[in-house]
Protein backbone atom coordinates (compact mmCIF):
# COMPACT_ATOMS: atom_id res chain seq x y z
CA UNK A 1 79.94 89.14 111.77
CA UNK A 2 83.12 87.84 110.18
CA UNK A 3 84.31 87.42 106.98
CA UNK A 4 84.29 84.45 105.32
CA UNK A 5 87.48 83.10 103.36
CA UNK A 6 84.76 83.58 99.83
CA UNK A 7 84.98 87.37 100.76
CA UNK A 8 88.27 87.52 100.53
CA UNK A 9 88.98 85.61 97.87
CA UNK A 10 85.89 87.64 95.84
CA UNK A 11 87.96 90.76 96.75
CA UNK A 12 90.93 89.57 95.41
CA UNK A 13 90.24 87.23 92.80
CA UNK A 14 88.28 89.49 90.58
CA UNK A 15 85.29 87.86 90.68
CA UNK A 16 82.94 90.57 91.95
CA UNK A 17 80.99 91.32 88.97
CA UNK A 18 82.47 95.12 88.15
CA UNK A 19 85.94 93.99 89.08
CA UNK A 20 87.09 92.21 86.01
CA UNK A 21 88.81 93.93 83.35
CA UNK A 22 86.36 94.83 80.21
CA UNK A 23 86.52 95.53 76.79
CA UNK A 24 84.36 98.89 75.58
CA UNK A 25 81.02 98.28 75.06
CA UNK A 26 79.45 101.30 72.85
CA UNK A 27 75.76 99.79 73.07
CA UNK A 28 74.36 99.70 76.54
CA UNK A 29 70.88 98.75 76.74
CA UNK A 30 67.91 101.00 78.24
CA UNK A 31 67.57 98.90 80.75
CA UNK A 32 70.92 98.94 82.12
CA UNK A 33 70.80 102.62 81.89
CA UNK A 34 70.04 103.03 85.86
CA UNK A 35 73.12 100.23 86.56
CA UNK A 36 75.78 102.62 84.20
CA UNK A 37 75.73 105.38 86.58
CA UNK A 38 77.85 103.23 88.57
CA UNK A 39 80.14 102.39 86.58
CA UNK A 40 83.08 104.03 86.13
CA UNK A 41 85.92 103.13 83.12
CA UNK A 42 88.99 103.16 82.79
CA UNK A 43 91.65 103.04 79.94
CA UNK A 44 95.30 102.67 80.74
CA UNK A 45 98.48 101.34 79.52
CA UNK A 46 96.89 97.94 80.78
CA UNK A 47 94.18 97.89 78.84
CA UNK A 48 90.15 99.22 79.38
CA UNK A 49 88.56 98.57 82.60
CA UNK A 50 84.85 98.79 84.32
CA UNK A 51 84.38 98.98 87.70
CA UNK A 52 81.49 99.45 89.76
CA UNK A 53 81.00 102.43 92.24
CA UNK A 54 79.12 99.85 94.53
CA UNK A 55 82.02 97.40 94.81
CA UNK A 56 84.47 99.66 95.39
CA UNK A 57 86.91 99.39 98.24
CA UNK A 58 86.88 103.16 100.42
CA UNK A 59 90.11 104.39 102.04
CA UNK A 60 89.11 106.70 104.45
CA UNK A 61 91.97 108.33 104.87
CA UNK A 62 93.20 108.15 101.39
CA UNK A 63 96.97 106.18 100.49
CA UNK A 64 99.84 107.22 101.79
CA UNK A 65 100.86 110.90 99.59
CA UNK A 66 96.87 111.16 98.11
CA UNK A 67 95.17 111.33 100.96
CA UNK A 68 91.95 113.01 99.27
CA UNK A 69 92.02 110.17 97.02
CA UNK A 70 89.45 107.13 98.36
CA UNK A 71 87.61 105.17 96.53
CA UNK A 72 89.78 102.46 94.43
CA UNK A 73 88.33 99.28 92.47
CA UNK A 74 90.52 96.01 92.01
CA UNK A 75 91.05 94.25 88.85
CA UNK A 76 92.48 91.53 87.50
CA UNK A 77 95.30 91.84 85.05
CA UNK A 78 95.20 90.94 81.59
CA UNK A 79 98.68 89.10 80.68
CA UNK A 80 99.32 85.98 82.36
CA UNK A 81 102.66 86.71 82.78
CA UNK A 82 100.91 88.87 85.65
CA UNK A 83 98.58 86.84 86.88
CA UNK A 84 99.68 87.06 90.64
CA UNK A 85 98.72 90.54 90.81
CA UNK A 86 96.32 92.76 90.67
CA UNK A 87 95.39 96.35 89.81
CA UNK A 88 94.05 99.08 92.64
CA UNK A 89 92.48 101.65 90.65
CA UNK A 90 91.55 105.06 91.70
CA UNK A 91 87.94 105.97 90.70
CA UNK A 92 88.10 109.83 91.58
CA UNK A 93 91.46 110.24 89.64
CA UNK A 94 91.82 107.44 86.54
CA UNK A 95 95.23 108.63 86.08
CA UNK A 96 96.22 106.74 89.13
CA UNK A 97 96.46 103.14 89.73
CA UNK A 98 98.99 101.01 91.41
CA UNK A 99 100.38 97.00 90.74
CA UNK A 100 99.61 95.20 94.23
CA UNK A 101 100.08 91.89 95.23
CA UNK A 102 97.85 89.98 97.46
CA UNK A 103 99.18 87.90 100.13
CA UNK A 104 97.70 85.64 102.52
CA UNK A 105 98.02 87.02 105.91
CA UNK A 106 99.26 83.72 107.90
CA UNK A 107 101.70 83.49 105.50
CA UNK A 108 102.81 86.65 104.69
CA UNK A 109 106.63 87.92 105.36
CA UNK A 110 104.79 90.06 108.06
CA UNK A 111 105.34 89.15 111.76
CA UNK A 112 102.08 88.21 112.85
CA UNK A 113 102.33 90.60 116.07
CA UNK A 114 102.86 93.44 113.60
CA UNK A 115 99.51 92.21 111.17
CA UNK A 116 97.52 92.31 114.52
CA UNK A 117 98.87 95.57 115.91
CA UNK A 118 98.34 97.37 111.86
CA UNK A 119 94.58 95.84 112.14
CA UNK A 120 93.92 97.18 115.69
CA UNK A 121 94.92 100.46 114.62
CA UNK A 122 92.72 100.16 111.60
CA UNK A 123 89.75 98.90 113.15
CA UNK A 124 89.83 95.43 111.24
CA UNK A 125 89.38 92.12 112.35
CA UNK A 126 91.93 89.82 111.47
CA UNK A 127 89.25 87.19 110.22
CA UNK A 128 88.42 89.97 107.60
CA UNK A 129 91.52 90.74 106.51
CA UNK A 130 92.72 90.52 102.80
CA UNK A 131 96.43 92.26 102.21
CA UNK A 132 97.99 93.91 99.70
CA UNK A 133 101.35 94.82 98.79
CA UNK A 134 102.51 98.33 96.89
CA UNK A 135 105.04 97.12 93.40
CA UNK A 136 106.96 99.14 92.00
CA UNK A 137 108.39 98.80 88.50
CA UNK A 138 111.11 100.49 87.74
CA UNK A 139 112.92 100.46 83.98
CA UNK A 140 116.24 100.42 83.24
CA UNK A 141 117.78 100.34 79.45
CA UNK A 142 116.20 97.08 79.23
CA UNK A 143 116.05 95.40 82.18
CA UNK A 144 113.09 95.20 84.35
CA UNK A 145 112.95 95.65 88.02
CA UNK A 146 110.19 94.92 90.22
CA UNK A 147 110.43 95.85 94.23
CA UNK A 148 107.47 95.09 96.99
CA UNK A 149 107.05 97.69 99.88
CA UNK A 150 106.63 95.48 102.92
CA UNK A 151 106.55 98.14 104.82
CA UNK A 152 103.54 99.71 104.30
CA UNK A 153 100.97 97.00 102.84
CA UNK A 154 97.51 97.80 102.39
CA UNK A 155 94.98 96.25 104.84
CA UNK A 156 91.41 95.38 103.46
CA UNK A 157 88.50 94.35 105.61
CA UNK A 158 87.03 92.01 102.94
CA UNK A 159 83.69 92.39 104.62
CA UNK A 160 83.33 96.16 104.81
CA UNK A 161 85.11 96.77 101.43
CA UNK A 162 87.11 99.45 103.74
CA UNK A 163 90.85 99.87 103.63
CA UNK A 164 94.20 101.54 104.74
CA UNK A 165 97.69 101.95 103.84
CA UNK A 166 99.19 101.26 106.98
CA UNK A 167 103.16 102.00 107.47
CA UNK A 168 104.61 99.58 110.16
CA UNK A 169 105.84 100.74 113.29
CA UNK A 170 109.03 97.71 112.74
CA UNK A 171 111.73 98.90 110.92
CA UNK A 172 112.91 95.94 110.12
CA UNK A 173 110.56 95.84 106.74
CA UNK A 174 111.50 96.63 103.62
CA UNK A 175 109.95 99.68 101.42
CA UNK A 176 111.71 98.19 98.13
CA UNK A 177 112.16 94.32 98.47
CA UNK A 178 113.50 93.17 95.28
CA UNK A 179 111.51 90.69 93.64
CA UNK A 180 113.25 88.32 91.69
């Protein structure tokens, strides 16, 4: 079965229900009580965050230097400045969490030779594919920098919620592509 373009635009747009960033809620009902065991929150520097075990996305073999770590949730972020990406949040370890941004794979900076060969290796069909770039922030005094690892994006098969960080065997990508 393939994916349809709604799964991966529910993957990616935040609008699978445990995906979107939350504020606290201190009264759960009774009811719901069941339902909370799955949900896992998070507070960081972004702000407070509920995801559901259920909708998470599983890395099998972890990301690339936590390879123990695999089940992440994706989130919207909450400034509009930021709109454009999203947030990959590790669920076993809340202290981690990484700034990705989603790209549509016809149209990616990716050769489209190189998206097939990454999804062969990961046992995803391209149909099913949602992809994700690593940022990095970095700053400096005060100035901002932002960079985009091309060369190891993060393939999602929308319809299996499964994913890996896959490095390219093509050299000719980038691991800090300066955004501007």
């Amino acid at each position: 079965m393939l994916a349809h373009k709604s799964d991966q635009h529910q993957l990616l747009t935040g609008t699978c229900p445990a995906m979107t960033p939350n504020e606290p809620n201190p009264a759960m009902p009774a009811a719901d009580a069941a339902k909370s065991e799955n949900i896992v929150r998070v507070t960081n520097k972004l702000g407070t965050f509920e995801y559901d075990r259920s909708q998470a996305v599983h890395f099998p073999g972890g990301i690339v230097g936590f390879p123990d770590l695999r089940q992440f949730g994706i989130a919207d972020l909450p400034t509009e400045q930021m709109s454009q990406f999203k947030l990959l949040q590790c669920l076993d370890e809340p202290s981690l969490c990484f700034i990705v941004l989603p790209a549509d794979p016809a149209g990616c900076p990716i050769d489209q030779e190189d998206l097939q060969e990454a999804c062969l290796a990961s046992n995803i069909i391209m149909e099913n594919l949602a992809l994700l770039f690593v940022i990095t922030i970095r700053t400096m005094a005060s100035t901002v920098s932002m960079s985009i690892n091309h060369r190891a994006p993060i393939l999602v098969d929308a319809l299996n919620r499964t994913a890996r960080q896959y490095v390219l065997s093509n050299n000719k990508y980038s691991v800090q592509h300066i955004l501007s």
